[in-house]
N, C-alpha and C. Protein backbone atom coordinates (compact mmCIF):
# COMPACT_ATOMS: atom_id res chain seq x y z
N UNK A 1 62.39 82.49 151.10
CA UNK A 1 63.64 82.86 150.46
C UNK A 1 63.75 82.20 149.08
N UNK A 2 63.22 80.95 148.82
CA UNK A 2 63.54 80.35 147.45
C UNK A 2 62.53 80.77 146.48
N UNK A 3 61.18 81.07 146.98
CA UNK A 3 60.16 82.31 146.31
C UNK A 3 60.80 83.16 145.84
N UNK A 4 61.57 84.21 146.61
CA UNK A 4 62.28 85.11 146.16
C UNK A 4 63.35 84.94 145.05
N UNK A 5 64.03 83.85 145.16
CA UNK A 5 65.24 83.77 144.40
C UNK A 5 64.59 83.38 142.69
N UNK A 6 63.71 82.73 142.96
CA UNK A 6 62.55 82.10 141.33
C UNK A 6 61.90 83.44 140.60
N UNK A 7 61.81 84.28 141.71
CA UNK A 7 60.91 85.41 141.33
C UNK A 7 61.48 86.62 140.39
N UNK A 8 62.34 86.64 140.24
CA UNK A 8 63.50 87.53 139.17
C UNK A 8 63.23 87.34 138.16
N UNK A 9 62.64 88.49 136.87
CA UNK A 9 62.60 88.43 135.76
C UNK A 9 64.28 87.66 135.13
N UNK A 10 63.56 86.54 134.35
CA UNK A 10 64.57 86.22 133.48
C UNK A 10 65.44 86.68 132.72
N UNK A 11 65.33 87.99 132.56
CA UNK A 11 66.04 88.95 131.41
C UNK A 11 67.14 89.23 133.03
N UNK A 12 66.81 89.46 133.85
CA UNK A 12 67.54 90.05 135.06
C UNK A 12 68.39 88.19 135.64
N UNK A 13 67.78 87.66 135.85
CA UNK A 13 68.50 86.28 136.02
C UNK A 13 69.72 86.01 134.32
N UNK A 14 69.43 86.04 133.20
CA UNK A 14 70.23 86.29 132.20
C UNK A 14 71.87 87.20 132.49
N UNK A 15 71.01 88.23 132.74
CA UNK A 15 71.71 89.09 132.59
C UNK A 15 72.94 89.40 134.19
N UNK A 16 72.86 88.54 135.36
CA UNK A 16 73.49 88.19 135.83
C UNK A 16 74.46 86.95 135.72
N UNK A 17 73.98 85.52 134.84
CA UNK A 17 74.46 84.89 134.93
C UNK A 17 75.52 85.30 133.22
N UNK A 18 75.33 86.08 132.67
CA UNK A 18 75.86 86.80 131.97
C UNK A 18 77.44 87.19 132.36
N UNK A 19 77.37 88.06 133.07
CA UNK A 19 78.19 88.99 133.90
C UNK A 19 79.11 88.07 135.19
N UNK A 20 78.33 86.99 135.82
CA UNK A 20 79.58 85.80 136.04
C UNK A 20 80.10 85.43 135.69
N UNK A 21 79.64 84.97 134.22
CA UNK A 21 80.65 84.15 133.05
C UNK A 21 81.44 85.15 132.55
N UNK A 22 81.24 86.11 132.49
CA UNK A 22 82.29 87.37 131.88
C UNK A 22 83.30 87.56 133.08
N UNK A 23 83.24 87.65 134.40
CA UNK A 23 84.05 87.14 135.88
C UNK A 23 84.76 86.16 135.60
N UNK A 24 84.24 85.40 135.69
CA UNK A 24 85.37 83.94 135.11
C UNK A 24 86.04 83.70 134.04
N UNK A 25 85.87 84.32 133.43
CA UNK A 25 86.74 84.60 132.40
C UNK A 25 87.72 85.65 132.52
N UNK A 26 87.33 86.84 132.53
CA UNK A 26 88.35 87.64 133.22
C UNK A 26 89.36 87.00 133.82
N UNK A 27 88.85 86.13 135.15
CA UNK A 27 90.09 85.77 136.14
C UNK A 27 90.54 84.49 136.00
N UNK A 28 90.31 83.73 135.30
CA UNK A 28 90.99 82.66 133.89
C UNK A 28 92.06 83.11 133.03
N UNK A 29 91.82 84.45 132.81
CA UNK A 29 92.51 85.02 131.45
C UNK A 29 93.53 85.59 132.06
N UNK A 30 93.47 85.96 133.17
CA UNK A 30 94.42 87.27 133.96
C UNK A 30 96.09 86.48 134.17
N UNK A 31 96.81 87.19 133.81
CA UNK A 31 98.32 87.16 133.65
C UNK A 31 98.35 86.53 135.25
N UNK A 32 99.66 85.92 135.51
CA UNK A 32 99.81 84.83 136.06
C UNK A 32 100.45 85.71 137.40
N UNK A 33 101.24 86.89 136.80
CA UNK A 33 101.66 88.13 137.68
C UNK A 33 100.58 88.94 138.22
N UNK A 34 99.41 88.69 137.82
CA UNK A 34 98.59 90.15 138.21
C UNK A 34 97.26 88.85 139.22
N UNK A 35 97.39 87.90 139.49
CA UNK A 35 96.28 87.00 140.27
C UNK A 35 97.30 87.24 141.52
N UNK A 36 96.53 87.57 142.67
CA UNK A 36 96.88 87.48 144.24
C UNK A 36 97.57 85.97 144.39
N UNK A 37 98.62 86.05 145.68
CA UNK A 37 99.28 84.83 145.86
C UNK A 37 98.55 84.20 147.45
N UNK A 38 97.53 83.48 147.27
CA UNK A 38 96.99 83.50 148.37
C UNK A 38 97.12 81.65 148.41
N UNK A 39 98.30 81.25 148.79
CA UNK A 39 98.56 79.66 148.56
C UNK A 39 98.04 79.79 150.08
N UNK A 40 97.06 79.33 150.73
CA UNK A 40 96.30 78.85 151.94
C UNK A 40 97.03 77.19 152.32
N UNK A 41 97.52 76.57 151.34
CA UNK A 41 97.51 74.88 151.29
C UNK A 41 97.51 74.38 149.86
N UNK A 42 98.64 73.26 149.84
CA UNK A 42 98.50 72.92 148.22
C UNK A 42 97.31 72.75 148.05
N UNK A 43 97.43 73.25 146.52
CA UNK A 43 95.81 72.31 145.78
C UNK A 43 94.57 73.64 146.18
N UNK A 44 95.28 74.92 146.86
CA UNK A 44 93.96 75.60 147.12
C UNK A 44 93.13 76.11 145.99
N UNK A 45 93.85 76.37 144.67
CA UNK A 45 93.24 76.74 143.39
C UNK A 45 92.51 75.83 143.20
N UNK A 46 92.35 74.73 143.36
CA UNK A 46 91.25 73.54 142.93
C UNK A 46 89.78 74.06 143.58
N UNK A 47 90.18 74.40 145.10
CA UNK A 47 88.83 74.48 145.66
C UNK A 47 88.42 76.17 144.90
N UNK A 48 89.15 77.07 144.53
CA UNK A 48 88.56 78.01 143.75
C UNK A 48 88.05 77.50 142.42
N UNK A 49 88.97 77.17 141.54
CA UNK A 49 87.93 76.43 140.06
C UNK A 49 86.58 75.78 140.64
N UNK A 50 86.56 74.56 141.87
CA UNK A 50 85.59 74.00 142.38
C UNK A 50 84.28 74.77 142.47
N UNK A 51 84.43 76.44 143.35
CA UNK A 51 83.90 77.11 143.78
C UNK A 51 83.36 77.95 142.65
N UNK A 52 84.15 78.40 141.43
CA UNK A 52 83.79 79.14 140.51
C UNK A 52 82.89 78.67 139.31
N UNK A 53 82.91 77.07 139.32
CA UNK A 53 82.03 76.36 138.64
C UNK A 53 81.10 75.90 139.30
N UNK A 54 80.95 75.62 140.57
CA UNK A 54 79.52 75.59 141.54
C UNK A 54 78.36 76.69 140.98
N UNK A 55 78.96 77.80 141.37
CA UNK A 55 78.41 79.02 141.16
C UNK A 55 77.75 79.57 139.39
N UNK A 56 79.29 78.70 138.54
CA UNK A 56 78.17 79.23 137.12
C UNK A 56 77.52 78.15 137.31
N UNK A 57 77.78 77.11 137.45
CA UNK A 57 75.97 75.81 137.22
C UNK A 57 75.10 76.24 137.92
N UNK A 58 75.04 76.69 139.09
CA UNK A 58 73.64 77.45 139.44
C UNK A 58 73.07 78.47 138.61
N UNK A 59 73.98 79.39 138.18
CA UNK A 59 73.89 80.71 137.77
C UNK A 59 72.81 79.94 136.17
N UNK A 60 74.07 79.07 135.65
CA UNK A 60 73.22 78.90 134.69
C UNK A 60 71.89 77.63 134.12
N UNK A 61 71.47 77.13 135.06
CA UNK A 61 70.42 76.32 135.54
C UNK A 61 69.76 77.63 135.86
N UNK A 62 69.66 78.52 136.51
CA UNK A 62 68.58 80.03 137.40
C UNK A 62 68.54 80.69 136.25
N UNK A 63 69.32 80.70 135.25
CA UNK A 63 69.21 81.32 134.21
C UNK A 63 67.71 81.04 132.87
N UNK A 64 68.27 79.70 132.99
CA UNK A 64 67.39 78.63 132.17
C UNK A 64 66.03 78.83 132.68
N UNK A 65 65.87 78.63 133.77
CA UNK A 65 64.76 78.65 134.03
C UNK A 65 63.50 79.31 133.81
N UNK A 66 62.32 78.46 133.63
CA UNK A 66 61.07 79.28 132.90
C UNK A 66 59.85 78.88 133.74
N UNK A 67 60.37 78.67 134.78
CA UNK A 67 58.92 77.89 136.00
C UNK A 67 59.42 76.42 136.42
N UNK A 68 58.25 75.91 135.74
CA UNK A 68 58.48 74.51 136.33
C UNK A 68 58.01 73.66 135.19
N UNK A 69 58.28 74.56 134.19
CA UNK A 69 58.39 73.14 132.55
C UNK A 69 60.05 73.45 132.46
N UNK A 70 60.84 72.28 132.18
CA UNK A 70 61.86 72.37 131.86
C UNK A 70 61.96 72.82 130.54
N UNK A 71 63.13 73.60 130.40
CA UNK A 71 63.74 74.36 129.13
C UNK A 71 64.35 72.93 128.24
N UNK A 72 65.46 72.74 129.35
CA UNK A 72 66.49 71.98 128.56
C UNK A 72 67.03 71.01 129.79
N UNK A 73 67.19 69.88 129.42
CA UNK A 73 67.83 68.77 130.04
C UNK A 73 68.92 69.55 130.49
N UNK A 74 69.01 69.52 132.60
CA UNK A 74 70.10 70.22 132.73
C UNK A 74 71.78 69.42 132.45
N UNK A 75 71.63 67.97 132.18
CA UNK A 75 72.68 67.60 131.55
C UNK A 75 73.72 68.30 130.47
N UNK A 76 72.70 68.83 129.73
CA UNK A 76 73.64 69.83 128.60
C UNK A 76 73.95 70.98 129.08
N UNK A 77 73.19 71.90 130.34
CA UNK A 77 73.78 72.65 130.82
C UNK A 77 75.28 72.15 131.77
N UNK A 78 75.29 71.22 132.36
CA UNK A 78 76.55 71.15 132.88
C UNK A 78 77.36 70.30 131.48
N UNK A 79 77.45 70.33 130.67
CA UNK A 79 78.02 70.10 129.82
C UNK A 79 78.27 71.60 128.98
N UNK A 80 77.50 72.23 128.86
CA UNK A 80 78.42 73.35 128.57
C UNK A 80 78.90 74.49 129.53
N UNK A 81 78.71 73.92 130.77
CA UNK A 81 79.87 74.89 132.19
C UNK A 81 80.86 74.00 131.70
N UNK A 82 81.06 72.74 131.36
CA UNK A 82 82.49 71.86 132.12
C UNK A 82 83.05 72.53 130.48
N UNK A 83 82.68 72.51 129.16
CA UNK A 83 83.59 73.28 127.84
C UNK A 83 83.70 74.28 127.84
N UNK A 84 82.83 75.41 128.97
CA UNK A 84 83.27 77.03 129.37
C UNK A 84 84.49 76.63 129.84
N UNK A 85 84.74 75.55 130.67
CA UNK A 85 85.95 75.58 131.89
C UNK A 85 87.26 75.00 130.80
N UNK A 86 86.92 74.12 130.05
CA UNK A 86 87.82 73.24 129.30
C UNK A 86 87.92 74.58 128.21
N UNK A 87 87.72 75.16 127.94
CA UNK A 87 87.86 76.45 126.84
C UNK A 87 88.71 77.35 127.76
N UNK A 88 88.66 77.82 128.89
CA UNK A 88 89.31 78.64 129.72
C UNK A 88 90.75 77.71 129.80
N UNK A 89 90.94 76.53 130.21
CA UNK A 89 92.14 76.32 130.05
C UNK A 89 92.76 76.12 128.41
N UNK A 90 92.47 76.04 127.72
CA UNK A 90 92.88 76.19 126.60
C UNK A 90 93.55 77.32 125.87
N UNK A 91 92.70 77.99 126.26
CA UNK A 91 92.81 79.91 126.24
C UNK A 91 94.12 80.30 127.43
N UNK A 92 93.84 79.70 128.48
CA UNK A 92 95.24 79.74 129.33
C UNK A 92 96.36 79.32 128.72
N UNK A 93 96.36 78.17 127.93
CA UNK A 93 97.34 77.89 127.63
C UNK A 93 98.06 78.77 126.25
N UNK A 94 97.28 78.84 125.48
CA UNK A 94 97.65 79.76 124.13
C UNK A 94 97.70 81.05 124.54
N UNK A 95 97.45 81.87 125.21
CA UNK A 95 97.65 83.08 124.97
C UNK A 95 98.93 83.05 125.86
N UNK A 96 99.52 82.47 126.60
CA UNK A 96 101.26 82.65 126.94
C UNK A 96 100.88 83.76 128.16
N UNK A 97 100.26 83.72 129.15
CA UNK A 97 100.29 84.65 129.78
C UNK A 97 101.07 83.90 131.39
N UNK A 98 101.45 83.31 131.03
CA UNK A 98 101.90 82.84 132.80
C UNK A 98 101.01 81.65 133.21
N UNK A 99 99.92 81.26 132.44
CA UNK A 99 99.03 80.38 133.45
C UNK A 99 99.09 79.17 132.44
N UNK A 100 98.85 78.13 133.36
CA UNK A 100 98.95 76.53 133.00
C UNK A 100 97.72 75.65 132.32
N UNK A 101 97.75 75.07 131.66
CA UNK A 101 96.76 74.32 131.28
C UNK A 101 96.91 72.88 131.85
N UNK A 102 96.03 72.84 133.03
CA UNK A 102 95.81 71.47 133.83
C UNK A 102 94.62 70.76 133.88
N UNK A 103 94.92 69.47 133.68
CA UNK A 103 93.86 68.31 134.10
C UNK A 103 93.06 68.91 135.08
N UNK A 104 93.97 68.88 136.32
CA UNK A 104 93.15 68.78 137.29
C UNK A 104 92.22 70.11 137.80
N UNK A 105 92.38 71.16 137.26
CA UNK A 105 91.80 72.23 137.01
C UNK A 105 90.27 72.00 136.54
N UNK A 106 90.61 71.26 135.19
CA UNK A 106 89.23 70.73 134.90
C UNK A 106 88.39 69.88 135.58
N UNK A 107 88.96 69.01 135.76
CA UNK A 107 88.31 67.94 136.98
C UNK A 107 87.56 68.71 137.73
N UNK A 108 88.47 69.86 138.47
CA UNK A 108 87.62 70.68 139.81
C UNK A 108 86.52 71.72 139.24
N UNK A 109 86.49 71.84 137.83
CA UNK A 109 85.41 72.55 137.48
C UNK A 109 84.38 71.53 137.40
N UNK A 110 84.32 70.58 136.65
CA UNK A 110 83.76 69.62 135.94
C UNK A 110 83.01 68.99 137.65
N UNK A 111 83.74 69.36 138.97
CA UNK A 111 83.29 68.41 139.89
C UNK A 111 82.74 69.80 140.43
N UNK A 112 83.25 70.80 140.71
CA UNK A 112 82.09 72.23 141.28
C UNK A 112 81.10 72.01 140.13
N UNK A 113 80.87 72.07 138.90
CA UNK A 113 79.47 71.86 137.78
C UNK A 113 78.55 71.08 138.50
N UNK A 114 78.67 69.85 138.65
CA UNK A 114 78.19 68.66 139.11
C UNK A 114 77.52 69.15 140.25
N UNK A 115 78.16 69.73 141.26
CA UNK A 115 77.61 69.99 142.63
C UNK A 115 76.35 71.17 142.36
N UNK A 116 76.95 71.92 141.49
CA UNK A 116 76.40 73.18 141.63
C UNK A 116 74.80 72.84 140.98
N UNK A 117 74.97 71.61 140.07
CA UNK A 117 73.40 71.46 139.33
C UNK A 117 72.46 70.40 140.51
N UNK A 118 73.59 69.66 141.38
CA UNK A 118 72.65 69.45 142.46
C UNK A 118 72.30 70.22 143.47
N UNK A 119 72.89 70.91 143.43
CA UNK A 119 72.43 72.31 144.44
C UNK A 119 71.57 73.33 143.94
N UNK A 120 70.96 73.21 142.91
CA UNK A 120 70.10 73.40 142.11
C UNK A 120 69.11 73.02 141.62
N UNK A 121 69.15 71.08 141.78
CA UNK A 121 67.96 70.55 141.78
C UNK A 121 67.41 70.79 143.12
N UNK A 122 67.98 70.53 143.99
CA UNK A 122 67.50 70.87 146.16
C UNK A 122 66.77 71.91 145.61
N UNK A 123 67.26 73.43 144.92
CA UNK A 123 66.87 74.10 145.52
C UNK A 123 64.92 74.24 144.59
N UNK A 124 65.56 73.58 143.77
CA UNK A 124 63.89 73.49 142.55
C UNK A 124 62.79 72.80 143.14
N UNK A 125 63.34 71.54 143.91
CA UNK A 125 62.56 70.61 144.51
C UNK A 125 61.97 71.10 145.53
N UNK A 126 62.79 71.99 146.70
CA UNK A 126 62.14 72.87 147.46
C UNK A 126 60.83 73.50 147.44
N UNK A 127 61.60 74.47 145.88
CA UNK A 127 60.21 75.43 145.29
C UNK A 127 59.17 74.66 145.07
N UNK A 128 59.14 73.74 144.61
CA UNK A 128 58.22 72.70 143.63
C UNK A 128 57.09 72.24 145.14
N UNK A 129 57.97 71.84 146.16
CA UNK A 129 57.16 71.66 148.00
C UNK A 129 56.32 72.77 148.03
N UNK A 130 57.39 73.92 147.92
CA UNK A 130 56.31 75.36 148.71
C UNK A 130 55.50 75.32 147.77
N UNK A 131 55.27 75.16 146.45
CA UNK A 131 54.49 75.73 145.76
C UNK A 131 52.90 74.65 145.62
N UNK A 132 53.46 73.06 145.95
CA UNK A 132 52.22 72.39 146.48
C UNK A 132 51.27 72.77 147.84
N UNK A 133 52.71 73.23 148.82
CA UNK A 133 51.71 73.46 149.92
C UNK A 133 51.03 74.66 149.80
N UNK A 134 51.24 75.75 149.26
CA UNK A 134 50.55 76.95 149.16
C UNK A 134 49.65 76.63 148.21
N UNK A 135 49.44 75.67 147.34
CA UNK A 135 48.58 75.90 146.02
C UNK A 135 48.82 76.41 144.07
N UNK A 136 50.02 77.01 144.59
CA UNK A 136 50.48 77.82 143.30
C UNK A 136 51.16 76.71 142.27
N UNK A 137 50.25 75.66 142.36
CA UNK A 137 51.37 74.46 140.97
C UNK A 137 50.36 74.78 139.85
């Protein structure tokens, strides 16, 4: 399965992690009237920002990727998910649409980023195993 997931032309890995970040933005941007009211438990929007920045740091670490020479220190990639996220609240806040510009919003991106690039090293380190035991380094 992690063969498979490495194996995606980059233009096609791009071009998905593309089209997430254009998702998250969308539903960042979306009027404060037109987002579903799905309060599960205070604080449940945290575990969505959490969840929506997990997902671009993978997206964009899978993106980056060119084998097994590193592109770019993934430090600067989660440094520019956590100013995608810190730009989305900013943009929340100026365009007057109903939605808030919060700390802790960021935090929960900035802490889904974090997770999402270790859930990303697991899954490299994995590949990096299969690919000793089969031969293909």
């Amino acid at each position: 399965m992690i063969s498979f997931i490495f194996s995606f032309k980059l233009w096609l890995r791009r071009t998905i992690g593309f089209i997430y970040f254009g998702i998250v933005a969308f539903l960042s941007l979306m009027p404060a009237q037109d987002l579903p009211h799905l309060t599960v438990y205070a604080g449940f929007d945290k575990l969505v920002h959490f969840s929506m920045y997990l997902g671009a740091a993978i997206l964009a670490c899978w993106s980056m990727d060119l084998g097994l020479k590193r592109v770019r220190p993934l430090y600067y990639l989660l440094a520019g998910v956590f100013l995608y996220g810190v730009l989305m609240e900013i943009l929340q806040r100026t365009m007057h649409n109903g939605r808030n510009f919060e700390f802790r919003d960021m935090i929960a991106n900035l802490t889904g980023a974090v997770a999402g690039i270790l859930v990303y090293r697991y899954l490299e380190k994995k590949r990096i195993e299969l690919a000793d035991k089969s031969g293909n380094i």
